[in-house]
C-alpha atoms as a PDB file:
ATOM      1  CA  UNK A   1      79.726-111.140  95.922  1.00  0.00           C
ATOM      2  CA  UNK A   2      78.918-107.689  95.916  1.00  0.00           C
ATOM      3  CA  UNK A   3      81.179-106.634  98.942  1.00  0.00           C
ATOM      4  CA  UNK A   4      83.867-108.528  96.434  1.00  0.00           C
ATOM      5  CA  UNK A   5      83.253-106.658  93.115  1.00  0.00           C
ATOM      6  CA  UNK A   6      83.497-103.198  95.455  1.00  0.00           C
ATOM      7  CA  UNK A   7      86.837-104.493  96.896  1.00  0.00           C
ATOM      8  CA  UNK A   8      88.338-105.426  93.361  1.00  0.00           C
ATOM      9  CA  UNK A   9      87.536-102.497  91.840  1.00  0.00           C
ATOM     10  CA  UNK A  10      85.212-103.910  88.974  1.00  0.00           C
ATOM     11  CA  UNK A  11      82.640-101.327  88.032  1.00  0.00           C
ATOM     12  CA  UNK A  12      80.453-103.490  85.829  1.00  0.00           C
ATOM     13  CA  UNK A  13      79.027-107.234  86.043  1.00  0.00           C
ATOM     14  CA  UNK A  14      76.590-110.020  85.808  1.00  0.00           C
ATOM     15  CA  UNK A  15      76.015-111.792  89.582  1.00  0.00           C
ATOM     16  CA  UNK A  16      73.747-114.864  89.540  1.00  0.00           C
ATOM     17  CA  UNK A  17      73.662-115.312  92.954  1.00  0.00           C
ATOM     18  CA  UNK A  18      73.831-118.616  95.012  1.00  0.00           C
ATOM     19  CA  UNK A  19      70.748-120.653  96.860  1.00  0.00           C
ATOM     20  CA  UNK A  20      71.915-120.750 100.503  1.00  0.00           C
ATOM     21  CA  UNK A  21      75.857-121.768 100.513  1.00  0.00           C
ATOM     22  CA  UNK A  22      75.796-123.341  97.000  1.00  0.00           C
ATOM     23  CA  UNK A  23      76.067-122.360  93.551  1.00  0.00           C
ATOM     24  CA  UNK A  24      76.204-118.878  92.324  1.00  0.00           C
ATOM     25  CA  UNK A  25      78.190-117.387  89.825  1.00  0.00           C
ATOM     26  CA  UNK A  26      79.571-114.169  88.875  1.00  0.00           C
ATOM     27  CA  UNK A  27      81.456-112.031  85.508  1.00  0.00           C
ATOM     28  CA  UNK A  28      82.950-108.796  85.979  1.00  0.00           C
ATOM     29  CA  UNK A  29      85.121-106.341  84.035  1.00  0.00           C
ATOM     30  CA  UNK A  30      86.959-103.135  84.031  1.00  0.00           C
ATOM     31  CA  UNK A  31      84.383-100.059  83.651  1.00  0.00           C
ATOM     32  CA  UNK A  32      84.907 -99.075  79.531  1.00  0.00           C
ATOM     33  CA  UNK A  33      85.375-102.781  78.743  1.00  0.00           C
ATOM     34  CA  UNK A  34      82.528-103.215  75.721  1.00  0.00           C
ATOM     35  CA  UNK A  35      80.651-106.724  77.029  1.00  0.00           C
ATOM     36  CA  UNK A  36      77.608-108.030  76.089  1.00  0.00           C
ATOM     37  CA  UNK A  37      75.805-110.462  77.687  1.00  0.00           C
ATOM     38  CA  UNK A  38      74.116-112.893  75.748  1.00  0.00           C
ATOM     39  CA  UNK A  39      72.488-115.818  77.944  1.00  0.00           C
ATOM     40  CA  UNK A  40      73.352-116.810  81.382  1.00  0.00           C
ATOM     41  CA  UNK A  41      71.463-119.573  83.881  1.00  0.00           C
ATOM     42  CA  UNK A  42      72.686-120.768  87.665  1.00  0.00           C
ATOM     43  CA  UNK A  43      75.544-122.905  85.488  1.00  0.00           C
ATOM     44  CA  UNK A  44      76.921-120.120  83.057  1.00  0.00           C
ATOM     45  CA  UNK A  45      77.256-116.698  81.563  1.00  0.00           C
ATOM     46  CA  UNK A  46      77.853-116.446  78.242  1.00  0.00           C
ATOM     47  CA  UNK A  47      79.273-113.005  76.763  1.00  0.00           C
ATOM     48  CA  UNK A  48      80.811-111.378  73.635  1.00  0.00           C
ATOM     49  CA  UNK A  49      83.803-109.410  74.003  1.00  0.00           C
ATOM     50  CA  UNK A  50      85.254-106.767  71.793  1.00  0.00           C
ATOM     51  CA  UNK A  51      88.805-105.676  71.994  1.00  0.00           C
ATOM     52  CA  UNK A  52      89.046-101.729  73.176  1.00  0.00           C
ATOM     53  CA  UNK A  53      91.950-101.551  70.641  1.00  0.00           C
ATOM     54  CA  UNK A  54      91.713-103.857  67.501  1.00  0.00           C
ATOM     55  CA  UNK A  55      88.010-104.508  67.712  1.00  0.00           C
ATOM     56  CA  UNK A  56      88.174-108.033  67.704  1.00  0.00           C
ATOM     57  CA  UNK A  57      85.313-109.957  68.869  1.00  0.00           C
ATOM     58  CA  UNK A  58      85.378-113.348  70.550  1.00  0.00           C
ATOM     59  CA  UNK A  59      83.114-115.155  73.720  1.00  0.00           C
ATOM     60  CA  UNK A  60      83.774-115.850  76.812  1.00  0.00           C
ATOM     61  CA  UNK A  61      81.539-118.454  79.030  1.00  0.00           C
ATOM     62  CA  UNK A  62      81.884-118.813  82.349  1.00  0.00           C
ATOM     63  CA  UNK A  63      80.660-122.317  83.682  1.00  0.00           C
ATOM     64  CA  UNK A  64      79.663-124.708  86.548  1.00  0.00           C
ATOM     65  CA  UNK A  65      79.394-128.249  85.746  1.00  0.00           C
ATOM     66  CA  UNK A  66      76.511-129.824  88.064  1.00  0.00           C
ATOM     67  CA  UNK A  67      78.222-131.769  90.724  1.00  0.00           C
ATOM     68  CA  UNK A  68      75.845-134.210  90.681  1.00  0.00           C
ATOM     69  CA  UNK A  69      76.891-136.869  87.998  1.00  0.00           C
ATOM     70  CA  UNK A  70      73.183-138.249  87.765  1.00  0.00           C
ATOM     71  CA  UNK A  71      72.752-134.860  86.312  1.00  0.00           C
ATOM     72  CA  UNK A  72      75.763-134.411  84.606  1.00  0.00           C
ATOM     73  CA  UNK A  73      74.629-134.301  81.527  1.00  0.00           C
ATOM     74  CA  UNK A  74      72.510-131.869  81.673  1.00  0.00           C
ATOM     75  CA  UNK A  75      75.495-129.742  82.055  1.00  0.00           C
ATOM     76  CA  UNK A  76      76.953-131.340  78.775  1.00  0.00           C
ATOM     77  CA  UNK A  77      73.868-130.284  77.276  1.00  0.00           C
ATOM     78  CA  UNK A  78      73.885-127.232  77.649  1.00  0.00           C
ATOM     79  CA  UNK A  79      77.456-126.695  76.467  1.00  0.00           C
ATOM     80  CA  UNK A  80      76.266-128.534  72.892  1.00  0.00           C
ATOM     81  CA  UNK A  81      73.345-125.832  72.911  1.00  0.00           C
ATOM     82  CA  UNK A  82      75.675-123.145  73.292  1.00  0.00           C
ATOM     83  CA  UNK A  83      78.111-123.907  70.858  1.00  0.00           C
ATOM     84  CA  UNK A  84      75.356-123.908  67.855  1.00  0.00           C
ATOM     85  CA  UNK A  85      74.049-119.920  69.131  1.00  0.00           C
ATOM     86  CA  UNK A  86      76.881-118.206  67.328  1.00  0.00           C
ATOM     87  CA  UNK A  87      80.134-118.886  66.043  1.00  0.00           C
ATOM     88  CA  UNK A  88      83.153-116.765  67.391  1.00  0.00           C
ATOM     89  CA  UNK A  89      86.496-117.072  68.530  1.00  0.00           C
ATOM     90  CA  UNK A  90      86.148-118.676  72.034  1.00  0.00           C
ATOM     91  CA  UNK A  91      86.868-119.437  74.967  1.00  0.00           C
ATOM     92  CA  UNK A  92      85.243-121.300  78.145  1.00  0.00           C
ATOM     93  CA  UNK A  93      86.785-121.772  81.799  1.00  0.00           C
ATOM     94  CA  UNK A  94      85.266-122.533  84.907  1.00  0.00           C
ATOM     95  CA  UNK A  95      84.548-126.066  87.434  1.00  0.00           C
ATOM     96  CA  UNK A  96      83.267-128.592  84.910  1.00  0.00           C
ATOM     97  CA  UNK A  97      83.204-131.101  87.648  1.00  0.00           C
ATOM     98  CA  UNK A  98      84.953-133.446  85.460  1.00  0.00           C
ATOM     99  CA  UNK A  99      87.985-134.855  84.514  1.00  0.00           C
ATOM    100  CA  UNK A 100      89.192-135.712  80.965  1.00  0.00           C
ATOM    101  CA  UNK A 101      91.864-138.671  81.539  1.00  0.00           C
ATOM    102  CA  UNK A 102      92.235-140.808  84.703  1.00  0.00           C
ATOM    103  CA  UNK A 103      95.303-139.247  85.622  1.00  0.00           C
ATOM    104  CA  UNK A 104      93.627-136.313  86.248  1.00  0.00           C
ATOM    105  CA  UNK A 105      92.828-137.829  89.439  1.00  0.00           C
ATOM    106  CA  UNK A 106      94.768-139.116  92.746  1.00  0.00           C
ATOM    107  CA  UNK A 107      93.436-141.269  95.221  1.00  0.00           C
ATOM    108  CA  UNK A 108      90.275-142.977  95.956  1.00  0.00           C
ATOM    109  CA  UNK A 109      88.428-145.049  93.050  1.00  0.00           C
ATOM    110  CA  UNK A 110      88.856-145.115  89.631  1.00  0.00           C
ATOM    111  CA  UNK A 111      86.982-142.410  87.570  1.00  0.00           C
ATOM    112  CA  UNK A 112      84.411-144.374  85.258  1.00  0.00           C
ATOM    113  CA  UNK A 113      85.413-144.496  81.451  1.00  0.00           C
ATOM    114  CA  UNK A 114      81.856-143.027  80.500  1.00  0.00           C
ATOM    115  CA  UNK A 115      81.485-140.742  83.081  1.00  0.00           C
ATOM    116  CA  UNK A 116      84.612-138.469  81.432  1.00  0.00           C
ATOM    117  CA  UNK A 117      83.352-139.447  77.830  1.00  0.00           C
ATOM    118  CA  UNK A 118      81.090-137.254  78.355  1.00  0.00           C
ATOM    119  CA  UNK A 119      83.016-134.678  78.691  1.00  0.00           C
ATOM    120  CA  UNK A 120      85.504-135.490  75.834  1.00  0.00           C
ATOM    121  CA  UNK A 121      82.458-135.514  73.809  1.00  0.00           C
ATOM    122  CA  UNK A 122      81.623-132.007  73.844  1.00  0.00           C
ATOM    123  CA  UNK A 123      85.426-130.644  74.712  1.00  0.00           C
ATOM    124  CA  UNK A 124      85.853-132.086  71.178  1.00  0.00           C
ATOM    125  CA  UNK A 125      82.589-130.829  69.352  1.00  0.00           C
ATOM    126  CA  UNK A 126      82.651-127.660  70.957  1.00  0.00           C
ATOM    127  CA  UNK A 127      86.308-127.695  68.877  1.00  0.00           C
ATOM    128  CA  UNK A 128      88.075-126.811  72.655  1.00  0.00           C
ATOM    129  CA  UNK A 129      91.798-127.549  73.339  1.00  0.00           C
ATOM    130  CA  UNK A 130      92.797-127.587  76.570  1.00  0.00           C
ATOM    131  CA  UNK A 131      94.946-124.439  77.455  1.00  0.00           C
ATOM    132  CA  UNK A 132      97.509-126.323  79.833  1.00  0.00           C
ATOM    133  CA  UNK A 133      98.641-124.713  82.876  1.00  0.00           C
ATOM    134  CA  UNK A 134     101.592-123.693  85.534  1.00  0.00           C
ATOM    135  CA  UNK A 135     101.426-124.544  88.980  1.00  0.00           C
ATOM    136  CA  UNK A 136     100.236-127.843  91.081  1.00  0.00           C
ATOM    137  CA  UNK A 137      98.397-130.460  88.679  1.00  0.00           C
ATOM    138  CA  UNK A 138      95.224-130.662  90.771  1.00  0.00           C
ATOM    139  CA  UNK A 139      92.733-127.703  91.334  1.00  0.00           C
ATOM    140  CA  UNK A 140      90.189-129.555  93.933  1.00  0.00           C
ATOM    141  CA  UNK A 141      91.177-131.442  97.201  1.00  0.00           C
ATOM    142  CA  UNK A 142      89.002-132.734  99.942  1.00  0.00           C
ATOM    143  CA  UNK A 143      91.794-132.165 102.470  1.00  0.00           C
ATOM    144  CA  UNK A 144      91.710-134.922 104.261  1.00  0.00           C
ATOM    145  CA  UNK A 145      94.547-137.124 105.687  1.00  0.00           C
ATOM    146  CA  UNK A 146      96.608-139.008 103.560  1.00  0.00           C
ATOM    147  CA  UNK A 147      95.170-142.614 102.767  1.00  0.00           C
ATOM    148  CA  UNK A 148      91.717-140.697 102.622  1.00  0.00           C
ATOM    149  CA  UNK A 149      93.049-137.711 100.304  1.00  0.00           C
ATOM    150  CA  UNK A 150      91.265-137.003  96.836  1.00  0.00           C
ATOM    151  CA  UNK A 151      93.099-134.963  94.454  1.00  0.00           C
ATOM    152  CA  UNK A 152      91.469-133.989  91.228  1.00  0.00           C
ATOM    153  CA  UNK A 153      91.740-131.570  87.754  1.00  0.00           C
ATOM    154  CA  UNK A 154      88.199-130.242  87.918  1.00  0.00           C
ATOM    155  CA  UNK A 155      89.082-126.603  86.903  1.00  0.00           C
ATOM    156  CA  UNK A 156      90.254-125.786  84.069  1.00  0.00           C
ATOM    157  CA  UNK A 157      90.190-122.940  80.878  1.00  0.00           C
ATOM    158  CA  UNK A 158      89.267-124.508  77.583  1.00  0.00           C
ATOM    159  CA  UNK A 159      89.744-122.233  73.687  1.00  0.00           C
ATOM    160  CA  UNK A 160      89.090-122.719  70.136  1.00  0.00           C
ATOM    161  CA  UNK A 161      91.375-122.582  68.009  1.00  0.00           C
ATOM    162  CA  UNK A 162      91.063-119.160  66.339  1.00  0.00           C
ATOM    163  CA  UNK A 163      91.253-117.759  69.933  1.00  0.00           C
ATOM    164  CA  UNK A 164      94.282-119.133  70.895  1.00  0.00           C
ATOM    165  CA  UNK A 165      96.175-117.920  67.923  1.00  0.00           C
ATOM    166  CA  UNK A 166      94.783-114.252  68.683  1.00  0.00           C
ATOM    167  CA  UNK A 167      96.012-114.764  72.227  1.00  0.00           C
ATOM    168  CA  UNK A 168      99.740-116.866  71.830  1.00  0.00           C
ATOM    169  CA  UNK A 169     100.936-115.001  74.760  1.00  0.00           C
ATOM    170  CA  UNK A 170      97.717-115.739  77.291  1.00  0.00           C
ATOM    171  CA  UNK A 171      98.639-118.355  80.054  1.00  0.00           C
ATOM    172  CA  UNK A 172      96.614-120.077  83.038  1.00  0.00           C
ATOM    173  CA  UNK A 173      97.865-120.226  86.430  1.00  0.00           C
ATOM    174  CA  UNK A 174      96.453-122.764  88.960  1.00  0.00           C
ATOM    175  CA  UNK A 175      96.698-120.488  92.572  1.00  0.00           C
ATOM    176  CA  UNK A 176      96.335-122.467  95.344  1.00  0.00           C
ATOM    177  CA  UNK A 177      93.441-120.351  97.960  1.00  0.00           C
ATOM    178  CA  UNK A 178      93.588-121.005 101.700  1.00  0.00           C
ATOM    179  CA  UNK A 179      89.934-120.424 101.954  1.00  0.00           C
ATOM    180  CA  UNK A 180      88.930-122.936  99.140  1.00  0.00           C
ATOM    181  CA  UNK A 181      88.854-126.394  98.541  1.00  0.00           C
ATOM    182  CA  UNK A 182      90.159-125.501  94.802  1.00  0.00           C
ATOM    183  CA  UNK A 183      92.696-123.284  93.298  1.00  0.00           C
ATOM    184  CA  UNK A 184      91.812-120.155  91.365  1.00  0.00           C
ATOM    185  CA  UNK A 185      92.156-120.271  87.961  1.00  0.00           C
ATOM    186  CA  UNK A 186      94.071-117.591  86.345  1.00  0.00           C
ATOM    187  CA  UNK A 187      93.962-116.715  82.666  1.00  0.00           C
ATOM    188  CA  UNK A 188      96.449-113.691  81.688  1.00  0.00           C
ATOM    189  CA  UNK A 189      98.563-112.339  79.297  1.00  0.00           C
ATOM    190  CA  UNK A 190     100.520-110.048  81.113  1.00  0.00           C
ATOM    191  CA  UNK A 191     103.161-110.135  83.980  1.00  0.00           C
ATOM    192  CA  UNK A 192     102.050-109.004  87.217  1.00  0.00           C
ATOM    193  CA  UNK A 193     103.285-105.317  88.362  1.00  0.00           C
ATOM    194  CA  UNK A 194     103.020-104.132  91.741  1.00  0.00           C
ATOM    195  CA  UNK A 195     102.262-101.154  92.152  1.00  0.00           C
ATOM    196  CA  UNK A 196     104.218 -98.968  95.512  1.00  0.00           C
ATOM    197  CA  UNK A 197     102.971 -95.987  97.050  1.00  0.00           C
ATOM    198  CA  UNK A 198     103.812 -93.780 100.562  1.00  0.00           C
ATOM    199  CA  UNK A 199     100.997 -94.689 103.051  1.00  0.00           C
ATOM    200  CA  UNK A 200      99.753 -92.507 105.472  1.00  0.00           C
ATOM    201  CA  UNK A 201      99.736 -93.825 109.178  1.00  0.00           C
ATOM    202  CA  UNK A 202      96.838 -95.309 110.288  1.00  0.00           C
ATOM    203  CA  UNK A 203      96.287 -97.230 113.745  1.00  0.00           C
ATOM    204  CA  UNK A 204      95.070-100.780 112.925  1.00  0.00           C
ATOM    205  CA  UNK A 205      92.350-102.238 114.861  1.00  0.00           C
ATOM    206  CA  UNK A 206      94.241-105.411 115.063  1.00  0.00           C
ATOM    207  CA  UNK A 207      96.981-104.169 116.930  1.00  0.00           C
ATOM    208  CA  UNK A 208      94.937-104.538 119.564  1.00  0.00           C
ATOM    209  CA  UNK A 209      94.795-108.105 119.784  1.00  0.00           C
ATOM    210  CA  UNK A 210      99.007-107.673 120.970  1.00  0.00           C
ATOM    211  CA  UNK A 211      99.949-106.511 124.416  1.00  0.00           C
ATOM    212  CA  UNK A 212     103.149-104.828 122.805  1.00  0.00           C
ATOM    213  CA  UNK A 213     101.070-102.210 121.292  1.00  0.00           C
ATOM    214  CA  UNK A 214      99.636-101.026 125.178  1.00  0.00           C
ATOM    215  CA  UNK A 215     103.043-101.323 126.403  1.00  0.00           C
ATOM    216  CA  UNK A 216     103.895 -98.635 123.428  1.00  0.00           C
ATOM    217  CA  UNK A 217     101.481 -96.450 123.936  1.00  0.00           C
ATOM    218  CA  UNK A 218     102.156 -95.993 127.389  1.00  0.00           C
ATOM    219  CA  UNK A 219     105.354 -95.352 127.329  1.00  0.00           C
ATOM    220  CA  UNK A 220     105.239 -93.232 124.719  1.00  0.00           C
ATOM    221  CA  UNK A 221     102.972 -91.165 127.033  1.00  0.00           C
ATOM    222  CA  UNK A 222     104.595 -91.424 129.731  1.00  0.00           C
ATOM    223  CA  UNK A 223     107.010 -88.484 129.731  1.00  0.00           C
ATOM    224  CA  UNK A 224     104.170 -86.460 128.427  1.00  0.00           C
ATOM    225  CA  UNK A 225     101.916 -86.554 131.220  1.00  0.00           C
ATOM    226  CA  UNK A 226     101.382 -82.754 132.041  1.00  0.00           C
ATOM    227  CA  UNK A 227     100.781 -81.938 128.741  1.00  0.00           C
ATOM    228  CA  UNK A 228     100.909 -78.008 129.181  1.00  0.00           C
ATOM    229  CA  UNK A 229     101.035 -77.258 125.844  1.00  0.00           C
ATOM    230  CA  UNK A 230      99.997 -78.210 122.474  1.00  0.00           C
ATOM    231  CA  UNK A 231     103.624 -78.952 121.287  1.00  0.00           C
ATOM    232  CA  UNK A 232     104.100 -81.634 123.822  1.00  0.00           C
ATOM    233  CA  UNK A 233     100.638 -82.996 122.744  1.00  0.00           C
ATOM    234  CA  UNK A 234     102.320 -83.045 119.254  1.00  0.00           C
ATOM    235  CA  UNK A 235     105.480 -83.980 120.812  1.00  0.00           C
ATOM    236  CA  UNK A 236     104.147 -87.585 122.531  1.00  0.00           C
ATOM    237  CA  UNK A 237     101.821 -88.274 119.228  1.00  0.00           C
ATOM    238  CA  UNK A 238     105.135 -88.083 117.395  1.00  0.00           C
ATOM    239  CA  UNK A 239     106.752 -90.548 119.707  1.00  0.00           C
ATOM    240  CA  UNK A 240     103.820 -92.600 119.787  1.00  0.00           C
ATOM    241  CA  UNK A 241     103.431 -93.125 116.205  1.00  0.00           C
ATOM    242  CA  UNK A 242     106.931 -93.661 115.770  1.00  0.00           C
ATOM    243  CA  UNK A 243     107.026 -96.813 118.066  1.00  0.00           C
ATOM    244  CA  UNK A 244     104.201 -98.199 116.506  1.00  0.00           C
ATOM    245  CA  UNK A 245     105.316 -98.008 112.841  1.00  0.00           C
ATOM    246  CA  UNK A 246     108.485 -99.508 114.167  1.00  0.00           C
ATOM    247  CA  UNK A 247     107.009-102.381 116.432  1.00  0.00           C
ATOM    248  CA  UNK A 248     104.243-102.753 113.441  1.00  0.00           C
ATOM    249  CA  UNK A 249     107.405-103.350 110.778  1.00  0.00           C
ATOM    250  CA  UNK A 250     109.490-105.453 112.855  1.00  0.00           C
ATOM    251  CA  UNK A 251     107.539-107.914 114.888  1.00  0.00           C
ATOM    252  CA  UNK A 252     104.358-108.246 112.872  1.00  0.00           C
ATOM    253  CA  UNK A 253     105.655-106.941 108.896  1.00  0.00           C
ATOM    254  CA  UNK A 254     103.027-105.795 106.555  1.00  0.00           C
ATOM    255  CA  UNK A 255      99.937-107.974 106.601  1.00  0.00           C
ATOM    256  CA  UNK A 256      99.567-107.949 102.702  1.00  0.00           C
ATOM    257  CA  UNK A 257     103.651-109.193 102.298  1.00  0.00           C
ATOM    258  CA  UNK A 258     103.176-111.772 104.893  1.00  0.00           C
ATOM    259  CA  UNK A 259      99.955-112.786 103.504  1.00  0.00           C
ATOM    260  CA  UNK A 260     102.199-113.369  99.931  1.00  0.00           C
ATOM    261  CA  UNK A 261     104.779-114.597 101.181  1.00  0.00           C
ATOM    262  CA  UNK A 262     102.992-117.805 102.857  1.00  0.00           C
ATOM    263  CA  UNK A 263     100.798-118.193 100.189  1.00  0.00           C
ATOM    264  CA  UNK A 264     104.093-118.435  97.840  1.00  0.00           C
ATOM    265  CA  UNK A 265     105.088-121.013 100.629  1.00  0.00           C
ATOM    266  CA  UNK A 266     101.434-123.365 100.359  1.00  0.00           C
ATOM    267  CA  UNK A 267     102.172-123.270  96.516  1.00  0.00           C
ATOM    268  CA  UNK A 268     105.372-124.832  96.364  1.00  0.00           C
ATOM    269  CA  UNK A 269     104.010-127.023  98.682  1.00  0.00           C
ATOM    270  CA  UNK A 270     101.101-128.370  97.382  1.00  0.00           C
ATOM    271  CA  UNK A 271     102.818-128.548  94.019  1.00  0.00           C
ATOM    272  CA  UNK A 272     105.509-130.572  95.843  1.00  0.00           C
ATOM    273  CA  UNK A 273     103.366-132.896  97.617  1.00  0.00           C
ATOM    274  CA  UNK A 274     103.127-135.518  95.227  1.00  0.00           C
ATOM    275  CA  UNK A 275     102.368-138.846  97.606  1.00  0.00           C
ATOM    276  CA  UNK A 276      99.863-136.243  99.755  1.00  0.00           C
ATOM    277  CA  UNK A 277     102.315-136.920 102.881  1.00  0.00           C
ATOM    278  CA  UNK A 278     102.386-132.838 104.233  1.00  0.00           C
ATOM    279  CA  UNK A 279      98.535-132.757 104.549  1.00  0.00           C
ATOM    280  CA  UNK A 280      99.417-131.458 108.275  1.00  0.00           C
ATOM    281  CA  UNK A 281     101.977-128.949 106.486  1.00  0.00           C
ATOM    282  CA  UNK A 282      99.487-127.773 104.317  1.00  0.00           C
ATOM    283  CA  UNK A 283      96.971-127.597 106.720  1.00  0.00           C
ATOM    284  CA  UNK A 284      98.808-125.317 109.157  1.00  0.00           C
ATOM    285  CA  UNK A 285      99.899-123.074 106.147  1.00  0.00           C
ATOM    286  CA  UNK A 286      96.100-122.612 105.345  1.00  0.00           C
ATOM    287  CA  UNK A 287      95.187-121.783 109.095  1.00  0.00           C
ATOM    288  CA  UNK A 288      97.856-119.157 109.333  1.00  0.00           C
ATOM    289  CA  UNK A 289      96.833-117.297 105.953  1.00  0.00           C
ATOM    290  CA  UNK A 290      93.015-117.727 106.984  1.00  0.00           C
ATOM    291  CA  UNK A 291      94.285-115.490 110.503  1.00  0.00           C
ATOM    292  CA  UNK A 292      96.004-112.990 108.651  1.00  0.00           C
ATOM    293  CA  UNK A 293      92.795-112.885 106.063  1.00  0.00           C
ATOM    294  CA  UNK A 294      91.177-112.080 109.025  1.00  0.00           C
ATOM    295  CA  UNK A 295      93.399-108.985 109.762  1.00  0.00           C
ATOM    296  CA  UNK A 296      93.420-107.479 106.676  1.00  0.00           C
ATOM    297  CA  UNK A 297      89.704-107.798 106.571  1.00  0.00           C
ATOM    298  CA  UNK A 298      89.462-105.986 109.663  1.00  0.00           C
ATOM    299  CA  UNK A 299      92.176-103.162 108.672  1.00  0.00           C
ATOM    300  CA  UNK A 300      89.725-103.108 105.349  1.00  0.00           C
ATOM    301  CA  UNK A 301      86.731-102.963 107.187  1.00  0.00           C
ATOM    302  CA  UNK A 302      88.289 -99.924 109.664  1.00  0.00           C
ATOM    303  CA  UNK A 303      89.434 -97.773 106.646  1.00  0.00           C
ATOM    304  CA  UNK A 304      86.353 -98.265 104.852  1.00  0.00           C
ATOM    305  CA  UNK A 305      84.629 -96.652 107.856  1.00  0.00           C
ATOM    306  CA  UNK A 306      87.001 -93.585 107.605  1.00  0.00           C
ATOM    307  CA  UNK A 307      86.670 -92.971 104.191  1.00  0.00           C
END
């Protein structure tokens, strides 16, 4: 989680880390951002939050419902203990591990009536309202073939009142992740702007992996051979850069756009896939994102050397 928080740019941040490969839980923010912490455990953090500009306070709590549903509510619990600490404009997002209504669930059996009671119990004395969403109705998915697929609304962002009429314009977007069994949950107020810059060249380590990139390298060099003096050195770098920026553009694009562009592809797909017939679809869409994940780990993992 560290190596995350360094790659996102968040200066600041509470990380309860995980036992082994489960649990764990993490909130970050900008550096300047005033956040206090005020409890946290290996289900939640709990925080106050006070506007840079208007100096409006409200809480945020991050939380984990327990997966086990012998223990679930303990988890329930702990949300009624929270809501009598202080009283503030709120709001509370996170995988409850729950659903609310039976159609927040697709395939295998039917959800137990007291099992989500539960969790309408304290949605509705915590004074919550659900914050709806855009994108594919289901956040979790075991991924498996069709008659065996589970589809469920686990994740979700849940407000008070009072904070939802500070924040009309704030909106949550279910992201479908090619690494995860469950979308990421996205709660914004603001359109998302791109930023473009002029990038130096930089040989990727990945280029490697293609015989193309050889063949360019050696012909660029080929004319070059003698190298008498230090302007045909400059001369065959030239060259050699050249084809490479041109083979890089054309027959592999830039990692990052192709890496958007197919997950833009697995979203309208999964949101699409209503009956759970393009599991296969899905699946290869996932696999190819994973590879280029790969790559741009290694081009991050190069530059952070040269830096």
């Amino acid at each position: 989680m560290e190596k995350v928080k360094e790659r996102i740019g968040l200066a600041n941040g509470l990380i309860v880390p995980s036992e082994g490969k489960s649990g764990g839980i993490a909130l970050l923010w900008v550096k300047g951002l005033d956040v206090e912490i005020k409890s946290y455990t290996r289900s939640h953090i709990d925080a106050i939050v006070t506007d840079p500009v208007s100096g409006f306070k409200w809480r945020i709590t991050g939380f984990y419902g327990n997966p086990d549903t012998n223990q679930r509510r303990e988890s329930w619990n702990l949300l009624h203990f929270l809501n009598t600490q202080y009283q503030l404009p709120w709001v509370c997002l996170g995988d409850f591990n729950e659903i609310l209504k039976a159609s927040e669930k697709w395939g295998g059996p039917e959800r137990p009536q007291h099992q989500m009671e539960g969790f309408r119990q304290v949605v509705h004395a915590c004074g919550f309202q659900d914050m709806g969403f855009e994108g594919p109705e289901f956040t979790c998915s075991n991924r498996r073939s069709e008659e065996e697929r589970i589809r469920l609304r686990l994740d979700r962002v849940l407000a008070t009142t009072e904070w939802k009429e500070k924040y009309r314009d704030a909106k949550v977007l279910h992201v479908v992740e090619s690494t995860s069994d469950h979308c990421a949950i996205i709660l914004t107020n603001q359109q998302v702007r791109r930023r473009h810059k002029t990038r130096q060249f930089h040989f990727e380590a990945t280029w490697l992996r293609h015989e193309k990139c050889r063949e360019i390298i050696q012909d660029s060099w080929k004319d070059q051979a003698g190298l008498q003096s230090s302007s045909e050195l400059v001369k065959g770098l030239k060259i050699c850069t050249e084809g490479l920026k041109i083979w890089s553009q054309h027959d592999l694009g830039h990692v990052s756009k192709k890496i958007q562009e197919k997950r833009k592809i697995l979203q309208d797909v999964v949101q699409a896939d209503k009956d759970c017939s393009r599991g296969d679809e899905i699946d290869m869409l996932c696999k190819e994102i994973n590879e280029l994940l790969d790559d741009e780990e290694m081009r991050c993992n190069q530059r952070s050397r040269v830096q």
